[in-house]
N, C-alpha and C. Protein backbone atom coordinates (compact mmCIF):
# COMPACT_ATOMS: atom_id res chain seq x y z
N UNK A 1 0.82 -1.21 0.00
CA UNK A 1 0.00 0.00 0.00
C UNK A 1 0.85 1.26 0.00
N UNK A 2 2.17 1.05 -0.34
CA UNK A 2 2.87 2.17 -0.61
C UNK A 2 2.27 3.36 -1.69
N UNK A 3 2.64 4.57 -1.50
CA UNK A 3 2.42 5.78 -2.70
C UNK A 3 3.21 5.56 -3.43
N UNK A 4 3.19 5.78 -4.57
CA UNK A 4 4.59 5.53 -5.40
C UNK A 4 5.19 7.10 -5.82
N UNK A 5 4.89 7.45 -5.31
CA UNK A 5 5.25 9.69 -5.24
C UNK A 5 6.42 9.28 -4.19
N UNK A 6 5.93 9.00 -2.77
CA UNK A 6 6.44 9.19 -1.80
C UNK A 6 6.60 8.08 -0.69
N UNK A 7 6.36 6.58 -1.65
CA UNK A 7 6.81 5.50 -0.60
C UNK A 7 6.26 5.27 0.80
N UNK A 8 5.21 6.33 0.68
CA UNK A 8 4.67 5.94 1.85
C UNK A 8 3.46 4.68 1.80
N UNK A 9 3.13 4.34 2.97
CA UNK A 9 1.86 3.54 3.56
C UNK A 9 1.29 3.92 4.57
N UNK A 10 0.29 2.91 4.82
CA UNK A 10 -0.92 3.75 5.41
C UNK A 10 -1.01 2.42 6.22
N UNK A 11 -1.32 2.76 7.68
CA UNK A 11 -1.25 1.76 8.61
C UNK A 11 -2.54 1.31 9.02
N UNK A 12 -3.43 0.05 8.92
CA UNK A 12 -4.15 -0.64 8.74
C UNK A 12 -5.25 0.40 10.02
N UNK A 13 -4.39 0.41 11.25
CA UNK A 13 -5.57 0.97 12.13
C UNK A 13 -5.97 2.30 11.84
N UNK A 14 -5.57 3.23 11.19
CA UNK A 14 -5.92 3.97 10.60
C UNK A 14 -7.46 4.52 9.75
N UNK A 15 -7.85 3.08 8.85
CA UNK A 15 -8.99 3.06 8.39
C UNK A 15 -10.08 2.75 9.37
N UNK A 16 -9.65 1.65 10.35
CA UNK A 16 -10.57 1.24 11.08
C UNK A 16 -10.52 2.08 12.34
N UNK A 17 -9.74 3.30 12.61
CA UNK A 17 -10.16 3.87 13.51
C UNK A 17 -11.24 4.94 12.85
N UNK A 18 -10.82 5.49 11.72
CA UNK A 18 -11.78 6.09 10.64
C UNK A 18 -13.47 5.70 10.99
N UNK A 19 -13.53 4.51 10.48
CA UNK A 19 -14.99 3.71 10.44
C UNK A 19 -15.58 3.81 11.83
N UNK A 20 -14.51 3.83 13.16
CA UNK A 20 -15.30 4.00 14.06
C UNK A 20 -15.84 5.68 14.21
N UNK A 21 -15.24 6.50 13.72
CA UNK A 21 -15.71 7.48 13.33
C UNK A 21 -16.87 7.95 13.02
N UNK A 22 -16.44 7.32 11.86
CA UNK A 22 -17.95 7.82 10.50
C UNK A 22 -19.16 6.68 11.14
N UNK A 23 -19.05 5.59 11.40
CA UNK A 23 -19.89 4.74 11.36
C UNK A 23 -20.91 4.64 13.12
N UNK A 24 -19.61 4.49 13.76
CA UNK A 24 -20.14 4.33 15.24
C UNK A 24 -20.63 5.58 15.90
N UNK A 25 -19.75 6.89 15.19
CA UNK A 25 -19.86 7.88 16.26
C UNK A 25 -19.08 7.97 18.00
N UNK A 26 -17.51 7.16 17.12
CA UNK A 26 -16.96 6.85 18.50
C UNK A 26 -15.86 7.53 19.03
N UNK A 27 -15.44 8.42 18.07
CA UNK A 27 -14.60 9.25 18.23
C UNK A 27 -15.44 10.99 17.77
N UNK A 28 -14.75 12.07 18.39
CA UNK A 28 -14.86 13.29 17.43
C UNK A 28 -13.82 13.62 16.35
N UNK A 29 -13.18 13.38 16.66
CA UNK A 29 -11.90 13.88 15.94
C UNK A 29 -10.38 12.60 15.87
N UNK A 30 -9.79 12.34 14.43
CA UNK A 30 -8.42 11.67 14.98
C UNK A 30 -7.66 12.82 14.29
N UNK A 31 -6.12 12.38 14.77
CA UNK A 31 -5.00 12.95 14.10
C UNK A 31 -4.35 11.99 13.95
N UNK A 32 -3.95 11.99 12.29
CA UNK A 32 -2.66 11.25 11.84
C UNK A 32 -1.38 11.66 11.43
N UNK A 33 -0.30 10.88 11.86
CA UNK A 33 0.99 11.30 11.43
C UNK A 33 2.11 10.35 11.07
N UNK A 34 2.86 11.18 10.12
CA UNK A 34 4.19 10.14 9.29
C UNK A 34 5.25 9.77 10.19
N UNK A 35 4.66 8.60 10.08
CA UNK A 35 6.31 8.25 10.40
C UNK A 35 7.35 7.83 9.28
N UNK A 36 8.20 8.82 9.84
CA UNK A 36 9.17 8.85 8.96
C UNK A 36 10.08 7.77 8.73
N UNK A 37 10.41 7.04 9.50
CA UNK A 37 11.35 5.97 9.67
C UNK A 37 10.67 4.95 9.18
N UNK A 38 9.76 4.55 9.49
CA UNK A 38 8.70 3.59 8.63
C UNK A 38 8.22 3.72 7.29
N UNK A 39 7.83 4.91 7.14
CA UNK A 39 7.40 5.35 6.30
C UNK A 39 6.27 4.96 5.97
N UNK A 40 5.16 5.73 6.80
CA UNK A 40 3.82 4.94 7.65
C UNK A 40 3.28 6.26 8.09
N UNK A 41 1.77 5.87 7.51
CA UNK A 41 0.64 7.11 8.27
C UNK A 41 -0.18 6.25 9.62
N UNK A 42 0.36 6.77 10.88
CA UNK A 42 -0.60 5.98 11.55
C UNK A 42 -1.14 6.60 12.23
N UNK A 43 -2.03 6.47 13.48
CA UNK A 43 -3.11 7.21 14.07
C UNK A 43 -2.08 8.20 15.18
N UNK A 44 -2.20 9.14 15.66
CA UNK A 44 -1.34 10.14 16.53
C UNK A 44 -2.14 10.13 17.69
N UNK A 45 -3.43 10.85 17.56
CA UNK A 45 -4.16 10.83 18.70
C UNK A 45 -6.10 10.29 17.55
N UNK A 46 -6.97 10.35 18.84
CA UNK A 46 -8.34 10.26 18.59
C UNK A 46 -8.51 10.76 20.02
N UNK A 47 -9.88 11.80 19.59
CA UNK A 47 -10.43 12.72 20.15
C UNK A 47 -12.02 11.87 20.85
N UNK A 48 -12.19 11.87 21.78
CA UNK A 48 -13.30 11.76 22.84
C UNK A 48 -14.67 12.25 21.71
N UNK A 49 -15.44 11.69 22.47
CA UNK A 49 -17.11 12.19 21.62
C UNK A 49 -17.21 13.69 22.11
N UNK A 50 -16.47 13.65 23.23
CA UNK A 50 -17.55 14.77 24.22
C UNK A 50 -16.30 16.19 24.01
N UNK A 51 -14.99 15.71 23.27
CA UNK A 51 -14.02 16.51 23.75
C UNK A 51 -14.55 17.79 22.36
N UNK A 52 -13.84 19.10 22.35
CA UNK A 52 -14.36 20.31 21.87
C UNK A 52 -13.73 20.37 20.29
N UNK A 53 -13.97 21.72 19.44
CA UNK A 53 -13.30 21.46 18.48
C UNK A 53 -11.97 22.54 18.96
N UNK A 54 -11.88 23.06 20.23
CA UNK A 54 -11.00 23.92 20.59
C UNK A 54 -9.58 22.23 20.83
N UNK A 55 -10.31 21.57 21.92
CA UNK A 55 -9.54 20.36 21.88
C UNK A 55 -8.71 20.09 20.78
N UNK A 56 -9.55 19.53 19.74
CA UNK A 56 -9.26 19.28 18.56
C UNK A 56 -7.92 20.20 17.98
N UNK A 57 -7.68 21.36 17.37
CA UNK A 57 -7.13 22.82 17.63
C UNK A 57 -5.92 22.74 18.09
N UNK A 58 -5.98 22.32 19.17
CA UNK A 58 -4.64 21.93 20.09
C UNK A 58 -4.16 21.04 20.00
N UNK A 59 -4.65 20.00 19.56
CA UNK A 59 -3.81 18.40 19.06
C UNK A 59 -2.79 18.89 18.10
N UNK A 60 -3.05 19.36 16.96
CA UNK A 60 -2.41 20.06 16.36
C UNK A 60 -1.43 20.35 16.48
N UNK A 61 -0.34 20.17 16.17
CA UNK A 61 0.92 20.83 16.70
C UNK A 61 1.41 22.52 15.54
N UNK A 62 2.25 23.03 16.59
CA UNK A 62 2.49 24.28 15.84
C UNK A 62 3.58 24.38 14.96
N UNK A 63 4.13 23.42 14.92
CA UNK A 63 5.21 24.17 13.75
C UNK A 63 5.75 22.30 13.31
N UNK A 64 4.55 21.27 13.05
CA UNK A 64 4.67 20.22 12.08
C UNK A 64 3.09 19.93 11.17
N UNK A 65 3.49 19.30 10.60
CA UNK A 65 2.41 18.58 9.47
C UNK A 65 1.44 17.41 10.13
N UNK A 66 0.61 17.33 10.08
CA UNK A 66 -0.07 16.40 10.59
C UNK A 66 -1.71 16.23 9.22
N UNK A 67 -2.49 15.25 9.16
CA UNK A 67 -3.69 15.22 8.33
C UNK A 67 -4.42 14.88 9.88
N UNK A 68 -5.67 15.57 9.36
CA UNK A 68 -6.83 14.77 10.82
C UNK A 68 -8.09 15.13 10.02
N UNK A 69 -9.24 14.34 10.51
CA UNK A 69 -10.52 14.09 9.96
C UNK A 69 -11.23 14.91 11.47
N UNK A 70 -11.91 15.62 11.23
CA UNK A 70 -13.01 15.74 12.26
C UNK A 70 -14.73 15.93 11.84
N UNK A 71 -15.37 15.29 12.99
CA UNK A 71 -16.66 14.95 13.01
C UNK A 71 -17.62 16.25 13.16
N UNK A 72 -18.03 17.13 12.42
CA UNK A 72 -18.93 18.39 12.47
C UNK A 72 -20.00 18.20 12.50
N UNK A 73 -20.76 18.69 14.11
CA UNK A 73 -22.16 18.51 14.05
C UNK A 73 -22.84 19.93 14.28
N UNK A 74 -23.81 20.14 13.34
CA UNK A 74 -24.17 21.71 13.53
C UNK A 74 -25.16 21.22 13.32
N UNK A 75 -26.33 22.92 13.21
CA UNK A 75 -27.74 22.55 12.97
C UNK A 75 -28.04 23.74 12.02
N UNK A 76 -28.91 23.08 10.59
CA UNK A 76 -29.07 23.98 9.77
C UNK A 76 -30.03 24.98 9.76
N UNK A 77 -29.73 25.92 9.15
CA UNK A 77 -30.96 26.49 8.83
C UNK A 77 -32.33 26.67 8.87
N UNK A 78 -32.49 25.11 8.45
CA UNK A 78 -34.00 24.78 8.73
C UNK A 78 -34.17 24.22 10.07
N UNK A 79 -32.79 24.06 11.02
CA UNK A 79 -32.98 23.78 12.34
C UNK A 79 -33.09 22.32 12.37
N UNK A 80 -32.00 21.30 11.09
CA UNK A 80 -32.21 20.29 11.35
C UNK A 80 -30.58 19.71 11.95
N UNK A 81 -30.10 19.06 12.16
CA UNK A 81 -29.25 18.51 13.09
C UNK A 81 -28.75 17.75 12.15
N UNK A 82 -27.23 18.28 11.65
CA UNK A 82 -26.13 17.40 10.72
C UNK A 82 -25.12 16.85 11.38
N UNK A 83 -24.27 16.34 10.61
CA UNK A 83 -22.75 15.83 10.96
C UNK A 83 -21.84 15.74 9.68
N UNK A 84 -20.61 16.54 9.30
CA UNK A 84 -20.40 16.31 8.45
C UNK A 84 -18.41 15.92 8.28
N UNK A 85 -18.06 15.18 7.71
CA UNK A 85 -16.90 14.65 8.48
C UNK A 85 -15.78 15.71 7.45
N UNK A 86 -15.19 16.32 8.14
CA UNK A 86 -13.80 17.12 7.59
C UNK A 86 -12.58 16.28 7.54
N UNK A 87 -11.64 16.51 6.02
CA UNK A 87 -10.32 16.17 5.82
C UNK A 87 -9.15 17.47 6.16
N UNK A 88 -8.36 17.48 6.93
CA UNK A 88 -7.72 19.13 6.96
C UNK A 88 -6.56 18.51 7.08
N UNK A 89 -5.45 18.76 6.29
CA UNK A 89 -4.34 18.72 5.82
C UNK A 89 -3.84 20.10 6.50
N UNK A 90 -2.95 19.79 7.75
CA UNK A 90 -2.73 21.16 8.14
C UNK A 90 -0.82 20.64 7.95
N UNK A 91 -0.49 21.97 7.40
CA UNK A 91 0.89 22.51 7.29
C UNK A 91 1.42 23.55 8.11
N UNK A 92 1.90 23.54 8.90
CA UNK A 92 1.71 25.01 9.21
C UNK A 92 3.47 25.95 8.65
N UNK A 93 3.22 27.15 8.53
CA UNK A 93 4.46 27.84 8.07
C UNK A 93 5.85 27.40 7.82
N UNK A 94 5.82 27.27 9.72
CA UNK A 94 7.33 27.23 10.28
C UNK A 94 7.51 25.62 10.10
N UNK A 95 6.84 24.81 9.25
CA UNK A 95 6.93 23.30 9.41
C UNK A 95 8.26 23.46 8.16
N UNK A 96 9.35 22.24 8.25
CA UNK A 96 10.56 22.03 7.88
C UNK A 96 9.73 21.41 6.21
N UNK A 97 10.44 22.11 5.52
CA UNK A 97 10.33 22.41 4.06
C UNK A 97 10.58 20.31 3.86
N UNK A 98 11.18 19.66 3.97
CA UNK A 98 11.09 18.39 3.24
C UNK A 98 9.66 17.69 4.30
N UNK A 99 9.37 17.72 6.03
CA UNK A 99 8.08 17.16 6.58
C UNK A 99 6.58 18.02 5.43
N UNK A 100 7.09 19.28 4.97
CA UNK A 100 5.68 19.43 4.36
C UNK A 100 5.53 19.13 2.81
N UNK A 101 6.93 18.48 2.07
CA UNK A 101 6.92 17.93 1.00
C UNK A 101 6.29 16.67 0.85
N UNK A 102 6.66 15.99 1.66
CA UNK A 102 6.09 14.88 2.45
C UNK A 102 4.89 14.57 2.72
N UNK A 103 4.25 15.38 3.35
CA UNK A 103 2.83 15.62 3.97
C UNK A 103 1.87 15.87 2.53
N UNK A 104 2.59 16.65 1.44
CA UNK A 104 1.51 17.11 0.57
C UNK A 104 1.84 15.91 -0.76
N UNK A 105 2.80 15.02 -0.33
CA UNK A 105 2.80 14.32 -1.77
C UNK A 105 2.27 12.89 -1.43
N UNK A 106 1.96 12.90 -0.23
CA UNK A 106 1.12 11.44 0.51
C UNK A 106 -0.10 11.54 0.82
N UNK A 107 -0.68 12.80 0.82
CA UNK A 107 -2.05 13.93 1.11
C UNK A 107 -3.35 13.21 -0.08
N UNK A 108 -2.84 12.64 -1.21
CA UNK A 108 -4.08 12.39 -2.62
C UNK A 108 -4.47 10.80 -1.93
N UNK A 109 -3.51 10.23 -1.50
CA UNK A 109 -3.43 8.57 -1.19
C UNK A 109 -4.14 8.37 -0.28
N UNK A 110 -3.72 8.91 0.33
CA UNK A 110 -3.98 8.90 2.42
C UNK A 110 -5.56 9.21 2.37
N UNK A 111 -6.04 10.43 2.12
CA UNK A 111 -6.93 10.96 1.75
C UNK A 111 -8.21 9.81 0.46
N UNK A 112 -7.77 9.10 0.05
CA UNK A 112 -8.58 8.19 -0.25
C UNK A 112 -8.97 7.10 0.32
N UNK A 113 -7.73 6.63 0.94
CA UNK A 113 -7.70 5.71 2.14
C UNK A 113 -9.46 6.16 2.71
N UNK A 114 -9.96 6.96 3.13
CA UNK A 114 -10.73 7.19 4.00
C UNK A 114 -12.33 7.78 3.23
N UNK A 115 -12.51 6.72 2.98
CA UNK A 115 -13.71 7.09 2.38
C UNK A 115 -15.11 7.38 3.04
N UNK A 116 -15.56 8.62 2.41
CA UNK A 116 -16.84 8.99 3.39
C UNK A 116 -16.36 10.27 3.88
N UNK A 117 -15.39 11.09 3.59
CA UNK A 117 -15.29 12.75 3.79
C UNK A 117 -15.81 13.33 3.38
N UNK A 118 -16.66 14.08 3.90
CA UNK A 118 -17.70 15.10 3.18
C UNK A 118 -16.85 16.47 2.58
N UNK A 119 -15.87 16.82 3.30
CA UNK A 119 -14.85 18.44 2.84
C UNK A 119 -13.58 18.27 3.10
N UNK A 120 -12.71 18.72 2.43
CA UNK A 120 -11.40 18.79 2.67
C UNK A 120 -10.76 20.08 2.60
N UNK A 121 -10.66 19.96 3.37
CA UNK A 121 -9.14 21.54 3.33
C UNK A 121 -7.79 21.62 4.08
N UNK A 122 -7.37 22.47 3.39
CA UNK A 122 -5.80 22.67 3.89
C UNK A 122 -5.47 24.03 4.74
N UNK A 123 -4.70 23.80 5.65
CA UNK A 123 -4.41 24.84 6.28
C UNK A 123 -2.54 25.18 6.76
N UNK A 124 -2.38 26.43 6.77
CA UNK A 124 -1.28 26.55 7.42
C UNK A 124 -1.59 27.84 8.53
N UNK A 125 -2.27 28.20 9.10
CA UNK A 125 -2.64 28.75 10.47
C UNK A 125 -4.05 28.07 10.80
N UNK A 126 -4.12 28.41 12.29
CA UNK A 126 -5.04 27.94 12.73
C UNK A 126 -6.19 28.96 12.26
N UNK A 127 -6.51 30.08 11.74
CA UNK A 127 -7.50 30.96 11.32
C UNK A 127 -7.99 30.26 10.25
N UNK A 128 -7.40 29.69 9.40
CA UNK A 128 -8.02 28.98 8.06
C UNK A 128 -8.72 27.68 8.21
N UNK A 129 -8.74 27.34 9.70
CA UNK A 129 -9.35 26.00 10.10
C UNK A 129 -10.64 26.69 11.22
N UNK A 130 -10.64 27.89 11.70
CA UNK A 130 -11.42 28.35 13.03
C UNK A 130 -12.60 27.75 12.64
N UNK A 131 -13.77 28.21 13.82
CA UNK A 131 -14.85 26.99 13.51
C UNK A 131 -16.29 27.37 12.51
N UNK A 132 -15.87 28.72 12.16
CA UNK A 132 -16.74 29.41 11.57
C UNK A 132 -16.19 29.34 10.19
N UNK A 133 -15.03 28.31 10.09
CA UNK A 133 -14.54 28.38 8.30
C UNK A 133 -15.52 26.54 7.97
N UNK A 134 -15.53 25.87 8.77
CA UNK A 134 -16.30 25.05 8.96
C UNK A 134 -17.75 24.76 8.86
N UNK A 135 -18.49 25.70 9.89
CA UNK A 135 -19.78 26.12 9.64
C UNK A 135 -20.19 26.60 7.77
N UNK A 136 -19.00 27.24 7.71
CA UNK A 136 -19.03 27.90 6.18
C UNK A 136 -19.42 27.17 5.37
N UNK A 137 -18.36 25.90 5.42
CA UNK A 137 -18.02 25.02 4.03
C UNK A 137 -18.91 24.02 4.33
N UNK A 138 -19.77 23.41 5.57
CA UNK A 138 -21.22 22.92 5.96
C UNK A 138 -22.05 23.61 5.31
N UNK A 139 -22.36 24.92 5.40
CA UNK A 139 -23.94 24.88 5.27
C UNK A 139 -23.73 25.21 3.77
């Protein structure tokens, strides 16, 4: 299951922490990350049902690459009650020029791996992810 861009793979618990996701409603949020030495996307953290998207936010680290899926539940317009699952490819600035070469040439693969994302986006500050860029790309 290597990329052939970037030799990477994708580590089995990965999908199936995914599914508990999308399917069970058993997580809010995971974060995944490369390992480099392996050369392997595997799970970093998974986020609690109950934990926030500020939580979420802070998993994040500030100055590396990480991909994470999170679980968006809002209520529309018509006042009906969604969930919609986010892909965010976050980079941030100060991240080391070959971890975000890395991150964006394993980003098409990885990202299919996980089927059932409703939005994807990329970020390199936390303003381009806040929770009202979310709400946005929901309703």
């Amino acid at each position: 299951m290597a990329n052939a861009r970037s030799g990477m793979g994708v580590e089995e618990g990965c999908k199936s922490t995914f599914l508990e996701l999308q399917r069970k409603k058993a997580h809010r949020y995971i974060v995944f990350k490369i390992e480099e030495n392996k050369k392997v996307v595997l799970v970093e953290k998974v986020g609690k049902v109950d934990e926030s998207y500020d939580d979420f936010c802070a998993s994040l680290p500030d100055a590396d690459c990480r991909y994470a899926v999170y679980d968006f539940d809002f209520v529309t317009e018509d006042n009906c009650q969604k969930s919609k699952i986010f892909f965010i490819a976050w980079s941030p600035d100060i991240a080391r020029i070959r971890t975000k070469f890395l991150y964006a040439t394993s980003k098409d693969k990885f990202r299919r791996e996980l089927d059932g994302v409703h939005y994807e986006m990329q970020a390199t500050d936390p303003t381009e992810i806040g929770i009202e860029a979310l709400k946005e790309r929901a309703n």
